[in-house]
N, C-alpha and C. Protein backbone atom coordinates (compact mmCIF):
# COMPACT_ATOMS: atom_id res chain seq x y z
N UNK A 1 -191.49 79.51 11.09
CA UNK A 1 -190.95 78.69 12.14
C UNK A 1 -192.05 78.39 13.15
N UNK A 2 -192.41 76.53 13.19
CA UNK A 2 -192.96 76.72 14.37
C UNK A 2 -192.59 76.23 15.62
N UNK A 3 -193.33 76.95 16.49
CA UNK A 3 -192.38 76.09 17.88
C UNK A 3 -193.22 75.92 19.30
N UNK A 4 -193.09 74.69 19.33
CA UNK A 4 -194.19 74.10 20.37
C UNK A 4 -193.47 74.07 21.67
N UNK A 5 -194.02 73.71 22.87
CA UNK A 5 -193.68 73.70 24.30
C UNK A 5 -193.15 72.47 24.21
N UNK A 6 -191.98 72.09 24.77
CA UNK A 6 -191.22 71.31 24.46
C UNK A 6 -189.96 71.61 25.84
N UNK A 7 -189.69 70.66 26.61
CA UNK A 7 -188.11 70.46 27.26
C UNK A 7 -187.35 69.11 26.24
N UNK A 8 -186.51 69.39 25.64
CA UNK A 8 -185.88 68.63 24.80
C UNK A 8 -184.93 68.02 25.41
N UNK A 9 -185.01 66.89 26.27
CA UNK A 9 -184.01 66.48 27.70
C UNK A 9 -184.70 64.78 27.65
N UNK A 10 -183.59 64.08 28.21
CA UNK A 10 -184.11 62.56 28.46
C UNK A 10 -185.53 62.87 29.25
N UNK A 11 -186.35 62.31 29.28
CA UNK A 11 -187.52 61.58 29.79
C UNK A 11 -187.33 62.37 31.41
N UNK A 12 -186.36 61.62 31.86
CA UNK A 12 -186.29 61.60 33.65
C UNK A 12 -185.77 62.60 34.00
N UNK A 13 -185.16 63.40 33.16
CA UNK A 13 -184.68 64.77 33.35
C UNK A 13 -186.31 65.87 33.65
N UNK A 14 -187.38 65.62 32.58
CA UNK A 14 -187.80 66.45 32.47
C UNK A 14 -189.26 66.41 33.31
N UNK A 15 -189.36 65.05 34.00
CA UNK A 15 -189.95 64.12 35.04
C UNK A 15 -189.94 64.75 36.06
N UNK A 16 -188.34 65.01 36.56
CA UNK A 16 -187.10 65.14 37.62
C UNK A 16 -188.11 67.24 37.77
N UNK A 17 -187.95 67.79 36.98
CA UNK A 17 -187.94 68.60 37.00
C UNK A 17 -189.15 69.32 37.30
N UNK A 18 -190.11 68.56 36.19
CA UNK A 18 -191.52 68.99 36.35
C UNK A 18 -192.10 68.91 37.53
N UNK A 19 -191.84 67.75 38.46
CA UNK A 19 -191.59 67.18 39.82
C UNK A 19 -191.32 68.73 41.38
N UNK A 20 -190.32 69.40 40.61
CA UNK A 20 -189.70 70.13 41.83
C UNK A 20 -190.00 71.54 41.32
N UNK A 21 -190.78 72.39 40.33
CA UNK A 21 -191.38 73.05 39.73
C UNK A 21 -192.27 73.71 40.66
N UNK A 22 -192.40 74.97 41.22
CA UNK A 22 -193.21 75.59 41.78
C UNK A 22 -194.22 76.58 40.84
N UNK A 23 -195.45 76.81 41.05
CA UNK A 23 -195.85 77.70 39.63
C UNK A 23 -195.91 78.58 40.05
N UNK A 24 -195.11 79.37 41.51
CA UNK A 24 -194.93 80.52 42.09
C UNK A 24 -193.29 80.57 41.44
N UNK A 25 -192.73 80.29 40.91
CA UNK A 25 -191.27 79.99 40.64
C UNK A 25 -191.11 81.46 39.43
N UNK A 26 -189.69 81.17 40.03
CA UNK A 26 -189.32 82.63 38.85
C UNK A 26 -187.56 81.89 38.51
N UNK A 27 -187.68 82.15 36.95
CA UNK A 27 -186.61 81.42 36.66
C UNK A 27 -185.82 81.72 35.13
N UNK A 28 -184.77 81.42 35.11
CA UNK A 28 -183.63 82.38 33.73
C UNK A 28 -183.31 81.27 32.87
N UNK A 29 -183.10 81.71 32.09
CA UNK A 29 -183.06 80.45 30.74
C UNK A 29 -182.41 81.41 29.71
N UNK A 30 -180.80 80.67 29.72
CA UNK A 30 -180.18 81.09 28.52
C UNK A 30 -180.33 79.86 27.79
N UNK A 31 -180.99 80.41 26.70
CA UNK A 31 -180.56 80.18 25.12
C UNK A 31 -182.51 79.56 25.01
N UNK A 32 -182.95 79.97 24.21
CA UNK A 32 -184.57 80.44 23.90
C UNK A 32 -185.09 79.11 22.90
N UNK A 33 -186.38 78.94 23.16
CA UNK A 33 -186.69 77.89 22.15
C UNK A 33 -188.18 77.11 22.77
N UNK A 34 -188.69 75.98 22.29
CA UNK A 34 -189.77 75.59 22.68
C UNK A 34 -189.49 75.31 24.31
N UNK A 35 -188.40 75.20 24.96
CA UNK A 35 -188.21 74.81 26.50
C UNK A 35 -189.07 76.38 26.81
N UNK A 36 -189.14 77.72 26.27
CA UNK A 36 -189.92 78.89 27.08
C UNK A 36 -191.01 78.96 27.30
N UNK A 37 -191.34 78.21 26.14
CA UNK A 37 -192.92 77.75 26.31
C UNK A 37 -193.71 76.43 27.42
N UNK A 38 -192.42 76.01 27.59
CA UNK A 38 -192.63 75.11 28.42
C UNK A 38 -192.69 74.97 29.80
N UNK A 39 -191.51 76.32 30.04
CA UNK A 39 -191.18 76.36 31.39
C UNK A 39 -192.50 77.97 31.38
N UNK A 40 -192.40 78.57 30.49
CA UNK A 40 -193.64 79.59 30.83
C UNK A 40 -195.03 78.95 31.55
N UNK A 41 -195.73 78.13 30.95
CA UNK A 41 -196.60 77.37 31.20
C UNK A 41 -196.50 77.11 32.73
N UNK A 42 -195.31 76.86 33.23
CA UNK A 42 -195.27 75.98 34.49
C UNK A 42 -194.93 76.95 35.65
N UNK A 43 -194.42 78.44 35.16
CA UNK A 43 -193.70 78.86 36.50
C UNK A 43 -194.41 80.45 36.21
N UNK A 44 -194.09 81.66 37.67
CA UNK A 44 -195.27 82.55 37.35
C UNK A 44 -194.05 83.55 36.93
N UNK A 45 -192.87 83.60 36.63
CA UNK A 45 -192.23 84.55 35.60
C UNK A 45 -190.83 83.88 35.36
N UNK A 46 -190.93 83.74 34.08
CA UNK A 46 -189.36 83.39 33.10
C UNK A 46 -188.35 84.51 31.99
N UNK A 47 -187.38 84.51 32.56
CA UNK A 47 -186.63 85.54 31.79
C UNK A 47 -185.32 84.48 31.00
N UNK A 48 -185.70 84.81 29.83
CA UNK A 48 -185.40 84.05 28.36
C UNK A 48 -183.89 84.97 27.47
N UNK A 49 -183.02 84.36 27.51
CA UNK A 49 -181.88 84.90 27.07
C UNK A 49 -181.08 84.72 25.91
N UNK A 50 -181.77 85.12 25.07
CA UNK A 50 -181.05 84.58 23.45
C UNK A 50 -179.97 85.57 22.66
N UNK A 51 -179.19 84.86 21.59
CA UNK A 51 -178.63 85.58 21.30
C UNK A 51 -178.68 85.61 19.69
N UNK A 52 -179.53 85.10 19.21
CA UNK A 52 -179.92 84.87 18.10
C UNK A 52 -181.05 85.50 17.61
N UNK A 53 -181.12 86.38 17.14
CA UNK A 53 -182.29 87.52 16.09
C UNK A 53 -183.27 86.91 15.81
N UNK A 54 -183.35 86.09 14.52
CA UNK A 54 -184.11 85.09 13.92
C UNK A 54 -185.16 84.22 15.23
N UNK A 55 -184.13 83.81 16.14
CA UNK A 55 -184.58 82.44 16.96
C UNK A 55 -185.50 83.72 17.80
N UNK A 56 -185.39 84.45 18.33
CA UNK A 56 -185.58 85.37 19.44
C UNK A 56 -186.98 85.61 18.62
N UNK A 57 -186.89 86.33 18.09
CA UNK A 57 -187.86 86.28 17.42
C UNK A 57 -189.68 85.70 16.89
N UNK A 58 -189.03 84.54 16.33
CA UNK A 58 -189.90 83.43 16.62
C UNK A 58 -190.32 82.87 17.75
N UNK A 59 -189.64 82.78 19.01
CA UNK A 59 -190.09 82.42 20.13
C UNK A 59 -191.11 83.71 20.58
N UNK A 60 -190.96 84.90 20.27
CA UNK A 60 -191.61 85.96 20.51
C UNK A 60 -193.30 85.63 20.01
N UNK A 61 -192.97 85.52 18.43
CA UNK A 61 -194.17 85.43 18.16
C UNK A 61 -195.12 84.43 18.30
N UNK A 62 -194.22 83.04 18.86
CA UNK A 62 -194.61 81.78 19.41
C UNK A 62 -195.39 82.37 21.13
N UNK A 63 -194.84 82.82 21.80
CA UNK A 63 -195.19 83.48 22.86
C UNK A 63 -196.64 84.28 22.91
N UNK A 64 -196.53 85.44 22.08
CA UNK A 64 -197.90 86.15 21.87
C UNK A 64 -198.98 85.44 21.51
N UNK A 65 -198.59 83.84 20.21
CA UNK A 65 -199.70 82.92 20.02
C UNK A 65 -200.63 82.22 20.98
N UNK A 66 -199.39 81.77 22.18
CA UNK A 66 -200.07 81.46 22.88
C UNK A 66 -200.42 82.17 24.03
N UNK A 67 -200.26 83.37 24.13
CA UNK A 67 -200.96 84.67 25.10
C UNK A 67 -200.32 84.46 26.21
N UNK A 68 -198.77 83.76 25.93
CA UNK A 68 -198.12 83.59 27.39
C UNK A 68 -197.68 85.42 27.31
N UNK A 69 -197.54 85.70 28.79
CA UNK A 69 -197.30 87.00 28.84
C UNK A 69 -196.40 87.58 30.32
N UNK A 70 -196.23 85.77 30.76
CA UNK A 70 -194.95 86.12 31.94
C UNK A 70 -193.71 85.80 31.57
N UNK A 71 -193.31 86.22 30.00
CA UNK A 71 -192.15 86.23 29.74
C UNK A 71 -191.38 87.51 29.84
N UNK A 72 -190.06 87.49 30.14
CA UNK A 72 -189.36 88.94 29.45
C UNK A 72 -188.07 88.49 28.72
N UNK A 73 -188.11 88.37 27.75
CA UNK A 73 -186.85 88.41 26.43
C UNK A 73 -185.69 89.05 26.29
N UNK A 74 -184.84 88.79 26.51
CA UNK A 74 -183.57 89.77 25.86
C UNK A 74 -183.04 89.06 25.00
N UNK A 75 -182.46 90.04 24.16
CA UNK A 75 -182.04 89.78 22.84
C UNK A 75 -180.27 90.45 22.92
N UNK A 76 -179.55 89.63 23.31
CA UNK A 76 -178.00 89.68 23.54
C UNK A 76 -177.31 89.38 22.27
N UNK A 77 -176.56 90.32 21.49
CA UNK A 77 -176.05 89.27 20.25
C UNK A 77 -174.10 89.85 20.64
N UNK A 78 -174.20 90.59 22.05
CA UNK A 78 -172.37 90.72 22.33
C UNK A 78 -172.52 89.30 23.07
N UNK A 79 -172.02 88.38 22.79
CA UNK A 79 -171.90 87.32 23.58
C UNK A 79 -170.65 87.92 24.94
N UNK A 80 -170.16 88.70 25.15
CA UNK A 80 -169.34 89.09 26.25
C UNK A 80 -170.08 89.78 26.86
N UNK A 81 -171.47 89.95 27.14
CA UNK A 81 -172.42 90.48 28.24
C UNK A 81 -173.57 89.37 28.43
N UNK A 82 -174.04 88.41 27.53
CA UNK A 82 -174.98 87.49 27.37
C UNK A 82 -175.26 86.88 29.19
N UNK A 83 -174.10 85.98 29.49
CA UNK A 83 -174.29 85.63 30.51
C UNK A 83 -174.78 86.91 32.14
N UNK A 84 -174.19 87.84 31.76
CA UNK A 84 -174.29 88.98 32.42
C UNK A 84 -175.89 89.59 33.02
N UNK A 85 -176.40 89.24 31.98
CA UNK A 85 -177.41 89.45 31.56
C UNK A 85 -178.84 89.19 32.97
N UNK A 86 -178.39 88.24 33.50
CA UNK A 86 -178.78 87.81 34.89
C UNK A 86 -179.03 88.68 35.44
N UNK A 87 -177.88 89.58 35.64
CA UNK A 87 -178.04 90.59 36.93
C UNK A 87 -179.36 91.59 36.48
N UNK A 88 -179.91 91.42 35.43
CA UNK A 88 -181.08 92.31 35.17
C UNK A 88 -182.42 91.84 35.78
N UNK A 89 -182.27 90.32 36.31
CA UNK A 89 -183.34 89.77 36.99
C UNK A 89 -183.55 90.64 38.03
N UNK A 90 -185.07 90.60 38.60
CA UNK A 90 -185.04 90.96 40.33
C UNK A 90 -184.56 89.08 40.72
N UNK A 91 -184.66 89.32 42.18
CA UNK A 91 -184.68 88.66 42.84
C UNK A 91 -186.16 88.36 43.47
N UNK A 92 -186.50 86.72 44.58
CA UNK A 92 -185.54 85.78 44.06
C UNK A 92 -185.59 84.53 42.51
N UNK A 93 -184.32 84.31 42.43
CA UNK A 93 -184.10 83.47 41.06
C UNK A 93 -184.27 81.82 41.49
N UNK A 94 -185.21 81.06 41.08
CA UNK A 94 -185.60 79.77 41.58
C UNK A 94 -184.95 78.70 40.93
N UNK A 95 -184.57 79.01 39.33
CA UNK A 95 -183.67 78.09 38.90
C UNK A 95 -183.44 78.58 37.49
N UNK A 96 -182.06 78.36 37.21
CA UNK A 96 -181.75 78.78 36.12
C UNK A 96 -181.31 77.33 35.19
N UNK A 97 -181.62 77.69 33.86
CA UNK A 97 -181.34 76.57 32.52
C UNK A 97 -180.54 77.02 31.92
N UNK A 98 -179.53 76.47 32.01
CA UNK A 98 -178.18 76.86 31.18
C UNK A 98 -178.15 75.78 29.43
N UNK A 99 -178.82 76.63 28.60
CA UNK A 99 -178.74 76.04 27.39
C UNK A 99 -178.31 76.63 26.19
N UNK A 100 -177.68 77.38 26.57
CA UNK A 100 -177.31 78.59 24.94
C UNK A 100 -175.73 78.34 25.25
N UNK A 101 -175.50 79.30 24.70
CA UNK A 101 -174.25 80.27 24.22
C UNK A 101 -173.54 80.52 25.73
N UNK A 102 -172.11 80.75 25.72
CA UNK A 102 -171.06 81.11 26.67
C UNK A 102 -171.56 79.95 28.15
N UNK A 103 -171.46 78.80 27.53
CA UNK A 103 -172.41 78.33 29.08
C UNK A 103 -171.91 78.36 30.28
N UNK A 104 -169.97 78.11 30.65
CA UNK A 104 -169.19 78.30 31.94
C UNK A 104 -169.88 79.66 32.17
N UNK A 105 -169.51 80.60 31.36
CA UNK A 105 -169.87 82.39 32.42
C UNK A 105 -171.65 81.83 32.87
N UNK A 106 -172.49 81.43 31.98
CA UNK A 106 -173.86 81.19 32.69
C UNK A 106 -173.67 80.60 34.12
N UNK A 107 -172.95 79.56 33.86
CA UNK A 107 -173.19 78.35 35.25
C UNK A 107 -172.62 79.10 36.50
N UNK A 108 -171.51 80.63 35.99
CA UNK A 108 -170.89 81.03 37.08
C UNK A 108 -171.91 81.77 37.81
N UNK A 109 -172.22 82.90 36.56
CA UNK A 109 -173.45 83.52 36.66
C UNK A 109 -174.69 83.28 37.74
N UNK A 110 -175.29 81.87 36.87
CA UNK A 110 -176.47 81.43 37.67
C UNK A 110 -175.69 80.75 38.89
N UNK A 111 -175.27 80.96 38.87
CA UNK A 111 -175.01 80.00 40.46
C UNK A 111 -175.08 80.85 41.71
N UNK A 112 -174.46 81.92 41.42
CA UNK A 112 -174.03 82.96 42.08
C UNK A 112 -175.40 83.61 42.62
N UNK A 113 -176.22 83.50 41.28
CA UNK A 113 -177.13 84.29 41.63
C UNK A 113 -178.56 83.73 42.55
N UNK A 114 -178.35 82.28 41.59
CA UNK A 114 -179.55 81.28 42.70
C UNK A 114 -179.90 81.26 43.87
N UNK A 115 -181.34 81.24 44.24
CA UNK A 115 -181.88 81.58 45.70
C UNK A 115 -181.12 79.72 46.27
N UNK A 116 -180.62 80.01 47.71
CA UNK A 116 -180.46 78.90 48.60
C UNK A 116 -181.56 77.69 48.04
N UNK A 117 -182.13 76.23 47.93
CA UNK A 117 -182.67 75.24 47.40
C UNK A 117 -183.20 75.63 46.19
N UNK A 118 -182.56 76.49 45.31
CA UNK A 118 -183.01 76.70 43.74
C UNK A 118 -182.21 75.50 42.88
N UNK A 119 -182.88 75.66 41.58
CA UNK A 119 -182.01 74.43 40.92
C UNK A 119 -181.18 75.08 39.65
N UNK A 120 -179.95 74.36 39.51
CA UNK A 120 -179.29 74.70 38.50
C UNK A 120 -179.27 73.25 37.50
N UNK A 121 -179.34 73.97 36.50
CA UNK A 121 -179.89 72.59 35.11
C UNK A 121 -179.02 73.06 34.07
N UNK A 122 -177.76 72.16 33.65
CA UNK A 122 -177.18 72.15 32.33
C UNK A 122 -177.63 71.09 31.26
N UNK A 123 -178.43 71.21 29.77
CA UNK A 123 -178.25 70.65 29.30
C UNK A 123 -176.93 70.24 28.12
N UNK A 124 -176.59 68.58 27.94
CA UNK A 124 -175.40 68.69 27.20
C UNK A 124 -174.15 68.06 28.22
N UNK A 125 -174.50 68.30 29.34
CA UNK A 125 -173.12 68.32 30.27
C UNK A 125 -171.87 66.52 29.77
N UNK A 126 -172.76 65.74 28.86
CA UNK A 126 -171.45 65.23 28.35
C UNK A 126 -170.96 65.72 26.86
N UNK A 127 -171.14 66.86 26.74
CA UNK A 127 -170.68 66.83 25.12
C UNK A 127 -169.51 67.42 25.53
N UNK A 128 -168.06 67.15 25.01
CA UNK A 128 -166.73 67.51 24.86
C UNK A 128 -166.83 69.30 25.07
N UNK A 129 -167.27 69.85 24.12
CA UNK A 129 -167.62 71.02 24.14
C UNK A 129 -168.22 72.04 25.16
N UNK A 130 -168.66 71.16 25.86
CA UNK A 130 -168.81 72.24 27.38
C UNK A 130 -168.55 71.72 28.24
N UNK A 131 -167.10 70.72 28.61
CA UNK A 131 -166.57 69.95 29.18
C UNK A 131 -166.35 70.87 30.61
N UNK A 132 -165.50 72.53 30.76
CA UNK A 132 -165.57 73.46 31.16
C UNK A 132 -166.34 73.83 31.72
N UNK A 133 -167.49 74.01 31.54
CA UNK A 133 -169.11 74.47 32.20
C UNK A 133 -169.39 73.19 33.15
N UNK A 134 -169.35 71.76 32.57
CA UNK A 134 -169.68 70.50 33.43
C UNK A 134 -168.62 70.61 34.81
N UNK A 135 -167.41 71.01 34.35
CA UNK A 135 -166.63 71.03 35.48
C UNK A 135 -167.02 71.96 36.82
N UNK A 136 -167.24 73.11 36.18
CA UNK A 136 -167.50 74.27 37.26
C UNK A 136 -168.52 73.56 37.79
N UNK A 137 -169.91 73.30 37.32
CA UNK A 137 -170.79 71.95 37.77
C UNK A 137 -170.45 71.43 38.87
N UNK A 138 -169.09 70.47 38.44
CA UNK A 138 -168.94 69.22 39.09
C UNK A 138 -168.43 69.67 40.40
N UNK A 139 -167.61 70.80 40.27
CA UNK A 139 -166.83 70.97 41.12
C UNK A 139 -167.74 71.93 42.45
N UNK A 140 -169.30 72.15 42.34
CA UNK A 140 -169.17 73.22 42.89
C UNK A 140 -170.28 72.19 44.13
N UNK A 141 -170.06 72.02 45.68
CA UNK A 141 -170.18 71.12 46.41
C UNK A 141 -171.97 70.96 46.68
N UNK A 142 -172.89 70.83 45.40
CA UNK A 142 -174.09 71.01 45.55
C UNK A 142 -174.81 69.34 45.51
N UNK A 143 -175.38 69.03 45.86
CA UNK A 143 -176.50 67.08 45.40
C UNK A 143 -176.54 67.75 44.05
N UNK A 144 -176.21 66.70 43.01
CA UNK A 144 -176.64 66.66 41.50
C UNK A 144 -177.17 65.40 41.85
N UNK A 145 -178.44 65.70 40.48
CA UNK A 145 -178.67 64.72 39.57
C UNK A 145 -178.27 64.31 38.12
N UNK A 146 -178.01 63.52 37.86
CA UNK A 146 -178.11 63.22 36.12
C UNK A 146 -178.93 62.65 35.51
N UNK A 147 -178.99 62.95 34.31
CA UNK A 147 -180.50 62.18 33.85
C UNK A 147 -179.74 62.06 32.14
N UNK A 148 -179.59 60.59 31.99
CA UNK A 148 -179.31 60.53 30.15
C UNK A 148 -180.40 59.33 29.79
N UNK A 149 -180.37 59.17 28.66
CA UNK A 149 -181.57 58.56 27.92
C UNK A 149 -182.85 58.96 26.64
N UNK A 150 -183.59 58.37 26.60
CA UNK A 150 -184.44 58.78 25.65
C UNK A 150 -185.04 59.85 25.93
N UNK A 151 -185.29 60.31 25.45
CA UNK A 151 -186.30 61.73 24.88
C UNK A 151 -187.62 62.16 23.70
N UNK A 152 -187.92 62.72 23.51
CA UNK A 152 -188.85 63.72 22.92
C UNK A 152 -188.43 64.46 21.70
N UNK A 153 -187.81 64.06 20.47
CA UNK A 153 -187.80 65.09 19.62
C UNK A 153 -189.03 66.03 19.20
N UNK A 154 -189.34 67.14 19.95
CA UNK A 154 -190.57 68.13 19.55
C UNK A 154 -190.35 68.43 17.92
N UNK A 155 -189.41 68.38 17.47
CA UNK A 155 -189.42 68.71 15.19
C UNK A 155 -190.27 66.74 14.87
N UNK A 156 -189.69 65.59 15.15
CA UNK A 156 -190.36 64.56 14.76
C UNK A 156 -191.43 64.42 15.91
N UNK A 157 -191.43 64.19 16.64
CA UNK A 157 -192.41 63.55 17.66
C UNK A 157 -191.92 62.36 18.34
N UNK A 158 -190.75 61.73 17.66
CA UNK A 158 -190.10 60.21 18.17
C UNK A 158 -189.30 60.76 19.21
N UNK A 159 -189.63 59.14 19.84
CA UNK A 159 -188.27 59.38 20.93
C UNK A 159 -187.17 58.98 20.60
N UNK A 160 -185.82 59.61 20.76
CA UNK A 160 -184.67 59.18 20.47
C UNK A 160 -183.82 59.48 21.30
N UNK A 161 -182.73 58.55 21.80
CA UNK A 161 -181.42 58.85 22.52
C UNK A 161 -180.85 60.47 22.59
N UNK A 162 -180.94 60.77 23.78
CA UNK A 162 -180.52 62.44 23.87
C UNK A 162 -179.43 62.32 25.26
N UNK A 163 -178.50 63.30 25.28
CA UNK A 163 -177.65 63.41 25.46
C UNK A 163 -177.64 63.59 27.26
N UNK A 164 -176.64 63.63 28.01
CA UNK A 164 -176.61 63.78 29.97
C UNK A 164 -177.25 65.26 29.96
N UNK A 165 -178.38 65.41 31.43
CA UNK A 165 -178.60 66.87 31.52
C UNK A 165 -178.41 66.49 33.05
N UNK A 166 -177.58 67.44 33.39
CA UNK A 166 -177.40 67.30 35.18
C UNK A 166 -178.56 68.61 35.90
N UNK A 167 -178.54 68.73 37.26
CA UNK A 167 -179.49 69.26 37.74
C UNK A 167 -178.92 69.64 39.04
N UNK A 168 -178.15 70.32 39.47
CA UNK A 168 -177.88 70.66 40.92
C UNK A 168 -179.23 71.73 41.40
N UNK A 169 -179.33 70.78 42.80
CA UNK A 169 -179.60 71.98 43.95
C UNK A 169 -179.09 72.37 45.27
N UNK A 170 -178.88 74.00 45.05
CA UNK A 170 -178.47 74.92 45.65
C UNK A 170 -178.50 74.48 47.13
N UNK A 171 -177.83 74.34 48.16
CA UNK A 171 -177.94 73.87 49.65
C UNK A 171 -178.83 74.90 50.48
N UNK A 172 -179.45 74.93 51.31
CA UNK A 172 -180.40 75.96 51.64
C UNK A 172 -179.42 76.77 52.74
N UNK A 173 -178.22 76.69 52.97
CA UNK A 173 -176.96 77.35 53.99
C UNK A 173 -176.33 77.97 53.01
N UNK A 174 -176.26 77.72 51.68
CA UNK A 174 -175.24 78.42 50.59
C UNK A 174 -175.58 80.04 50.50
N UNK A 175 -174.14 80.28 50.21
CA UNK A 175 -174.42 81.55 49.60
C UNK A 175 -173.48 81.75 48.76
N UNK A 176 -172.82 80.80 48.43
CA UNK A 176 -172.05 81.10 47.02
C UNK A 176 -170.53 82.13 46.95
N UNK A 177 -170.25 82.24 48.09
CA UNK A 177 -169.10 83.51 48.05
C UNK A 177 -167.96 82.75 47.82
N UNK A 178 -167.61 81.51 48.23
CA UNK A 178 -166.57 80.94 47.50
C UNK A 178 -166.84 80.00 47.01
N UNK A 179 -167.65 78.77 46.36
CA UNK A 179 -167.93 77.76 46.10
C UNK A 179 -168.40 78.28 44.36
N UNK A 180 -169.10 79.64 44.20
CA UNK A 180 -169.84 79.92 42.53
C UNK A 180 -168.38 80.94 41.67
N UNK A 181 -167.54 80.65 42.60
CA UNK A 181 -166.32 81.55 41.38
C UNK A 181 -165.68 80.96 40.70
């Protein structure tokens, strides 16, 4: 398996992002893949949350190739602690990527946990299937962005139509005690 540095997101999503990126930044990413390599590169510690053996794995040894070494990995395969998994971060958390597995408990998760002007990033937020997670999203009183359009397939190299990735940030007055439940 190989796997290159890659955010697999429309164009302006990953523009949007690279944009507001601190390389003092510390930041959580459920569900593992060329985005670790990507966001490793850019920020000075990423904690990577997979729940997949195989995938975990390969990103591991993708990792050591390229001598990134401000990663820390967990390897979750109870999906009823996965999202949980957060609370093993220190603090503070600059932005979390909600892209794997159980994504509502993530978005509750990361939200909760996000430093005041951190960013929260779902990719997917129009697919039927995490209609639930987009909501908690929608509903929770933060500035979003959206970003749909072309993209980057990192397996071909073409660009092709990829799916809405929204982007909230955290209000710098928040603290989440009733707005992240």
């Amino acid at each position: 398996m190989t796997i290159q540095p890659a955010l697999w997101l429309p164009h302006s999503a990953a523009r949007y992002i690279n944009r507001k990126l601190q390389p003092s930044w510390r930041g959580v990413e459920f569900g593992s893949g060329g985005s670790t390599l990507w966001w490793a590169k850019r920020v000075a510690h990423l904690t990577t949350i997979e729940h997949k053996e195989s995938w975990h794995a390969g990103v591991q040894q993708a990792l050591a190739a390229a001598k990134l070494t401000n990663v820390t990995a967990y390897l979750v395969r109870d999906l009823t602690r996965y999202a949980d998994t957060i609370q093993l971060v220190d603090p503070p958390i600059d932005f979390v990527f909600v892209d794997g597995k159980e994504r509502l408990a993530c978005m509750r998760a990361g939200s909760r946990l996000l430093r005041p002007g951190g960013l929260l990033i779902m990719d997917n937020t129009d697919e039927s299937i995490y209609a639930e997670a987009t909501a908690f999203g929608y509903a929770l009183p933060w500035p979003r962005r959206e970003f749909s359009g072309q993209g980057r397939n990192p397996k071909t190299h073409q660009s092709q139509q990829l799916g809405r990735t929204t982007c909230w940030e955290k209000p710098e007055h928040e603290t989440c005690a009733e707005s992240c439940t």
